[in-house]
N, C-alpha and C. Protein backbone atom coordinates (compact mmCIF):
# COMPACT_ATOMS: atom_id res chain seq x y z
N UNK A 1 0.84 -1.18 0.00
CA UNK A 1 0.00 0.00 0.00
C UNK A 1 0.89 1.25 0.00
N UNK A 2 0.60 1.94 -1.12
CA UNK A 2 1.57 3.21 -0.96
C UNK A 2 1.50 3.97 0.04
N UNK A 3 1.97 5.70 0.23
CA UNK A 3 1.58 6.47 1.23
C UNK A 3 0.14 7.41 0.57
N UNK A 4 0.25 7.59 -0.21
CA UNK A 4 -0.90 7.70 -0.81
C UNK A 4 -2.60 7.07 -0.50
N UNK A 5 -2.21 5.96 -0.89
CA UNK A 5 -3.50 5.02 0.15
C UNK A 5 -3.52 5.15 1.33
N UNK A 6 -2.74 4.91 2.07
CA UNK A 6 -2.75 5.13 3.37
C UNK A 6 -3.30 6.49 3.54
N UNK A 7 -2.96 7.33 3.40
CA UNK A 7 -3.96 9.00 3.26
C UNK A 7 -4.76 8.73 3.25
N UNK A 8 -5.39 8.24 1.39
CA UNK A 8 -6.69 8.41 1.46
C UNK A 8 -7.65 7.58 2.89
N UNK A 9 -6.77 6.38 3.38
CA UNK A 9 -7.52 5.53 4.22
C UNK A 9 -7.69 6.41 5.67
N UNK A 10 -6.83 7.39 6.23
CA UNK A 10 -6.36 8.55 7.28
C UNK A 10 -7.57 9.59 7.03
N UNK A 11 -7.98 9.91 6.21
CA UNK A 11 -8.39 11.08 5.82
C UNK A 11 -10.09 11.24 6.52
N UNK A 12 -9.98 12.35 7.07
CA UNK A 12 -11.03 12.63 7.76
C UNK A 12 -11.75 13.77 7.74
N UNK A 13 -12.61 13.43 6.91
CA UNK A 13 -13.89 14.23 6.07
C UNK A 13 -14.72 15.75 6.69
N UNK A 14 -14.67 15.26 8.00
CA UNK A 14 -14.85 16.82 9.11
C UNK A 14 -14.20 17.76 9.19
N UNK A 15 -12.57 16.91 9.24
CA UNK A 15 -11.98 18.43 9.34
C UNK A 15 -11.74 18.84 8.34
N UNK A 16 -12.31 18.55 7.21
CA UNK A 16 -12.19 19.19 5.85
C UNK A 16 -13.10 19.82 5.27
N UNK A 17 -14.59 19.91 6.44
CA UNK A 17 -15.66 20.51 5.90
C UNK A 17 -15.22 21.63 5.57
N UNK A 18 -16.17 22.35 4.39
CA UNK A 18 -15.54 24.06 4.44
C UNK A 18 -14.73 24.40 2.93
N UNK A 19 -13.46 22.90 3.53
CA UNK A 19 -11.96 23.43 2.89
C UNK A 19 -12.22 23.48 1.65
N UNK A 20 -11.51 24.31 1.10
CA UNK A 20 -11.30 24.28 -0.52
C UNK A 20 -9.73 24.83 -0.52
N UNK A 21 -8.97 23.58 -0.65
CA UNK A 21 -7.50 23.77 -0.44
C UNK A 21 -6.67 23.15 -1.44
N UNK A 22 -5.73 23.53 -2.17
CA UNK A 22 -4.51 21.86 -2.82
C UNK A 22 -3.34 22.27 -2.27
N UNK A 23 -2.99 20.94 -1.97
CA UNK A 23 -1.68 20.81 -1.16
C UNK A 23 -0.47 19.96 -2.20
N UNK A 24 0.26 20.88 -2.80
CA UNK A 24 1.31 20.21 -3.61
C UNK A 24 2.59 19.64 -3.14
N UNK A 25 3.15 18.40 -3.35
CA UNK A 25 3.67 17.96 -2.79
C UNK A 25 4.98 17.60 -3.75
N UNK A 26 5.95 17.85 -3.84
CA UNK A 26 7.18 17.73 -4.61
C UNK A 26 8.23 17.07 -4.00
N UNK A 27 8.80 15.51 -4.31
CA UNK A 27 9.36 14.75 -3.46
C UNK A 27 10.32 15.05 -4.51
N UNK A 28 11.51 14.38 -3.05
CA UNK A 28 12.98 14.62 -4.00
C UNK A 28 13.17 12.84 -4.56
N UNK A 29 12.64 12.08 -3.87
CA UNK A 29 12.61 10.88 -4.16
C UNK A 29 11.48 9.93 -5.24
N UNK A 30 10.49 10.97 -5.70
CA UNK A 30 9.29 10.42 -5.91
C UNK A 30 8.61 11.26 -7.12
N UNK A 31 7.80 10.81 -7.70
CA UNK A 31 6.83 11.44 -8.17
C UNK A 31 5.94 12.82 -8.11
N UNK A 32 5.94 13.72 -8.34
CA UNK A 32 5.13 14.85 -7.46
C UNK A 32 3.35 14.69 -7.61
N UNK A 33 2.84 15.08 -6.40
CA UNK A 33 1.42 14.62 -6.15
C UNK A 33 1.06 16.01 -5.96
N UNK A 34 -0.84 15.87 -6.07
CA UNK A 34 -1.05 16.90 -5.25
C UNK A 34 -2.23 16.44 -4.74
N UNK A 35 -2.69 16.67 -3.28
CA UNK A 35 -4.09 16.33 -2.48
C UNK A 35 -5.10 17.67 -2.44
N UNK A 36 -6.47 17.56 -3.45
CA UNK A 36 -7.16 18.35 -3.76
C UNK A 36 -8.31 18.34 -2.55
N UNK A 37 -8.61 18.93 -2.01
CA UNK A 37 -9.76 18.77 -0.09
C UNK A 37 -10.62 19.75 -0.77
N UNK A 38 -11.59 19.72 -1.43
CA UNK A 38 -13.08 20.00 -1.46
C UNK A 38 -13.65 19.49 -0.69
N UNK A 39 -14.51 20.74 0.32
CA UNK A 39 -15.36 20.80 1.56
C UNK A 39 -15.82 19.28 1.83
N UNK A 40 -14.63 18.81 2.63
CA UNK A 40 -15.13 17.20 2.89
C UNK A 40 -14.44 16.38 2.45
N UNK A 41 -14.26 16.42 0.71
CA UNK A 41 -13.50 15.79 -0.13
C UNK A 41 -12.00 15.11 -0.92
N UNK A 42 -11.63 14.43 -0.59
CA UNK A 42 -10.60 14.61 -0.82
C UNK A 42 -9.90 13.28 -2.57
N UNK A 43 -8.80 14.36 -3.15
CA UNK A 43 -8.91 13.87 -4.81
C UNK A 43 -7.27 13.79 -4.52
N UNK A 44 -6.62 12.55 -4.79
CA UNK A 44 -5.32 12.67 -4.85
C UNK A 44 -4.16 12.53 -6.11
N UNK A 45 -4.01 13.24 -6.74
CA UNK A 45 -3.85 13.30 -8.06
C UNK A 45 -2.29 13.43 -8.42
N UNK A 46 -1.79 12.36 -8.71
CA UNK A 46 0.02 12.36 -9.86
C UNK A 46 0.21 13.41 -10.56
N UNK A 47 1.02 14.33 -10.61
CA UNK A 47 1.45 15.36 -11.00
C UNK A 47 2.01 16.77 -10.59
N UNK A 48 1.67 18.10 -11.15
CA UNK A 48 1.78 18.94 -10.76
C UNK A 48 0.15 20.49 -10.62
N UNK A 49 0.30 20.73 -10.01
CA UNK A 49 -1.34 21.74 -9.63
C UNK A 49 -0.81 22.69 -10.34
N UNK A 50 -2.18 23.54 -11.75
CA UNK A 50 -1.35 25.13 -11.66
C UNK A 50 -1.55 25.91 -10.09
N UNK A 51 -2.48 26.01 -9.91
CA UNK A 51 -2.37 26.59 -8.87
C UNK A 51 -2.44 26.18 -7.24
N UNK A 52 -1.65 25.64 -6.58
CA UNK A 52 -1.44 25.01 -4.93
C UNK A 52 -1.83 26.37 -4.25
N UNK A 53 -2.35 25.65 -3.55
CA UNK A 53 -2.38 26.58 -1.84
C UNK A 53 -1.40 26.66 -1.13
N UNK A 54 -0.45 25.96 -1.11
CA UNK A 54 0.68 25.21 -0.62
C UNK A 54 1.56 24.29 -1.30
N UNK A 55 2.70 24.62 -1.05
CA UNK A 55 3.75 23.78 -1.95
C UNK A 55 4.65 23.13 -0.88
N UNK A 56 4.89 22.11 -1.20
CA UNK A 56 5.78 21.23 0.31
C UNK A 56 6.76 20.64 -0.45
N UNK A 57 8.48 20.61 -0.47
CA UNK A 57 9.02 19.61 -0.92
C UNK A 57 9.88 19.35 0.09
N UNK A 58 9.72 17.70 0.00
CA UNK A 58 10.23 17.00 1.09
C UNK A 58 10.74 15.50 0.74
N UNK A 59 11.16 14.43 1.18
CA UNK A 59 11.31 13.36 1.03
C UNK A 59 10.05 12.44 1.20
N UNK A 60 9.76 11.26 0.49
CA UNK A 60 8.76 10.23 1.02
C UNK A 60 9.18 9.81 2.38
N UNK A 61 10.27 9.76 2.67
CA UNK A 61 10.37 9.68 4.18
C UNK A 61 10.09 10.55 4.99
N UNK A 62 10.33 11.75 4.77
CA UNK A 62 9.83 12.83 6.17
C UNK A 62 8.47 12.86 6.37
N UNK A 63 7.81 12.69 4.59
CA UNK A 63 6.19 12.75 4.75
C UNK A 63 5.96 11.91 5.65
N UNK A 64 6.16 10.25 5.64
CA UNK A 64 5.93 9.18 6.14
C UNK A 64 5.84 9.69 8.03
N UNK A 65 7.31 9.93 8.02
CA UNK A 65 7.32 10.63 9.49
C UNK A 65 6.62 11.14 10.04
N UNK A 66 6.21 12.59 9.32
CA UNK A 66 5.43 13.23 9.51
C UNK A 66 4.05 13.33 9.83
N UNK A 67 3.39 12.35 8.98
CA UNK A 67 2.54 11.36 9.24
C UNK A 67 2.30 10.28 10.08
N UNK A 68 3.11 9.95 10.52
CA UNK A 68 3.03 9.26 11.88
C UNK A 68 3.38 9.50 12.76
N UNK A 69 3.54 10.88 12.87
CA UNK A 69 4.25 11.25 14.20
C UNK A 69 5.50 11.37 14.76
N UNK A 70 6.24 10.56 13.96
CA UNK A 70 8.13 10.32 14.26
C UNK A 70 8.74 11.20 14.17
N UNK A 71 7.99 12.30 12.92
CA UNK A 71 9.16 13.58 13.43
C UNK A 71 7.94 14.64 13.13
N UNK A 72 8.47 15.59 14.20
CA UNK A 72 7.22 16.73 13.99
C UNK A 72 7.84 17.84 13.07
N UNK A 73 6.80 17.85 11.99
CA UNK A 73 6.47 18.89 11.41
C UNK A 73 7.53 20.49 10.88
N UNK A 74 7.55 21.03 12.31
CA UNK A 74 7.76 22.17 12.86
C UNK A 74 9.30 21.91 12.71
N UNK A 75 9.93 20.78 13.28
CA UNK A 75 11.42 20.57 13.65
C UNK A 75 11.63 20.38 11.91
N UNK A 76 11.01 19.51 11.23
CA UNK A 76 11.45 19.24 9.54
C UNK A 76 11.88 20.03 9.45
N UNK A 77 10.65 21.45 9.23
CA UNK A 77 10.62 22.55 8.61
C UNK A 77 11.87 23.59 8.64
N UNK A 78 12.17 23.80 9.97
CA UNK A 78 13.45 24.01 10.79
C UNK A 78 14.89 23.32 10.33
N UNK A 79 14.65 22.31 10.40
CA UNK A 79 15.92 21.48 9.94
C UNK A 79 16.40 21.47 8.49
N UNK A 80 15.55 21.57 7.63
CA UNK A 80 15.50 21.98 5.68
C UNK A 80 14.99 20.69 5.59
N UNK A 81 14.74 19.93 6.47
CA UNK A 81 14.04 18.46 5.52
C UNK A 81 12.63 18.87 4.43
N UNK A 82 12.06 19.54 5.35
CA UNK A 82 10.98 20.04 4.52
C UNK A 82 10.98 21.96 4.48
N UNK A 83 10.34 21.84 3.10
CA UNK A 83 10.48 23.09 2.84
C UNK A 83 9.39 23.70 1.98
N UNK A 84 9.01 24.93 2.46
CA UNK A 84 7.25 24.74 1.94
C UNK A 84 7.06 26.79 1.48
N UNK A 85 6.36 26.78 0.59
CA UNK A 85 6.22 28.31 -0.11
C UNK A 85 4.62 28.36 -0.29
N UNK A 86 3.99 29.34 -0.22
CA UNK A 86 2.60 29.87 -0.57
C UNK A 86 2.08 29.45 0.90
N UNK A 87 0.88 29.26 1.34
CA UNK A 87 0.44 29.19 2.76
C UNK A 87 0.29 28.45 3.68
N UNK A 88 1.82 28.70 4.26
CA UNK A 88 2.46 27.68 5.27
C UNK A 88 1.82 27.29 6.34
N UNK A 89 1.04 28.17 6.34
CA UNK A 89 0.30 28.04 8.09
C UNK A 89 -0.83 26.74 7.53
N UNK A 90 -1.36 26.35 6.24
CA UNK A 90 -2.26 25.91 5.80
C UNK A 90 -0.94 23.77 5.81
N UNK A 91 -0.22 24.14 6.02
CA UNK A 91 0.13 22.83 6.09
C UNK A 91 0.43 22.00 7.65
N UNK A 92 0.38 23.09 8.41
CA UNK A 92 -0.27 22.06 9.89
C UNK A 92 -1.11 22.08 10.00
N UNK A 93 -2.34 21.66 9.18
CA UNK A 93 -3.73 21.11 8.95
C UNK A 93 -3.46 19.77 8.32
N UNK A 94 -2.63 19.63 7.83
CA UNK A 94 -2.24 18.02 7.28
C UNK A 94 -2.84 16.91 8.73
N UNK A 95 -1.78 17.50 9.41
CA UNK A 95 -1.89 15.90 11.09
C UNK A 95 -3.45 16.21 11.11
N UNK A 96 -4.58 16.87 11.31
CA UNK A 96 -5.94 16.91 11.51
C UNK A 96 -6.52 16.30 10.51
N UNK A 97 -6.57 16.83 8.79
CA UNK A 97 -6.93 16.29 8.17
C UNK A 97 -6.67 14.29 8.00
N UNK A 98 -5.47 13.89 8.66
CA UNK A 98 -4.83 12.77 8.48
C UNK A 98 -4.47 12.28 10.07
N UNK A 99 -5.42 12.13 10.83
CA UNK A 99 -4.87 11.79 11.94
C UNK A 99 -4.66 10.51 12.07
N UNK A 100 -3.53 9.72 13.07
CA UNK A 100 -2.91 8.78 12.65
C UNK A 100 -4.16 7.76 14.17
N UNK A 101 -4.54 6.90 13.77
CA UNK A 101 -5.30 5.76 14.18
C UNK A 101 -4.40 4.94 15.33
């Protein structure tokens, strides 16, 4: 199961009421994705967005981390693992949208 599935399987539809967000994701290891959250909804799509809300590039590993908790967020961001342009504050909504079970 990719990390991808695993998202979509994480993904929790409440805290996304509302949203109308894309979160672009540019791996140094991977493919670039982007996760489209229409109020509720969520569309996870191979490629590149013209227009993101947010741009994140990072490793499939830090995501992974990140996603489970192993490394927070805040310290990535800090450290250059991850590195993010357009509305940053809009990507610690990820752990809510994706809370880990």
């Amino acid at each position: 199961m990719s990390t991808f599935d695993k998202l979509h399987d994480r993904f929790d539809p409440q805290a996304a009421e509302g949203m109308h967000e894309v979160f672009q994701f540019h791996f140094t290891d991977a493919q670039a994705h982007y996760l489209a959250v229409e109020d509720g909804q969520l569309d996870i799509v191979e490629g590149e967005h013209d227009d993101p809300s947010v741009s994140l590039n990072l490793s499939t590993d830090t995501l992974k981390g990140i996603m489970s908790g192993d490394i927070n967020g805040m310290t990535a961001y800090m450290s250059g693992k991850l590195k993010a342009s357009g509305n940053i504050m809009l990507a610690t909504r990820l752990t809510s949208l994706f809370p880990s079970r």
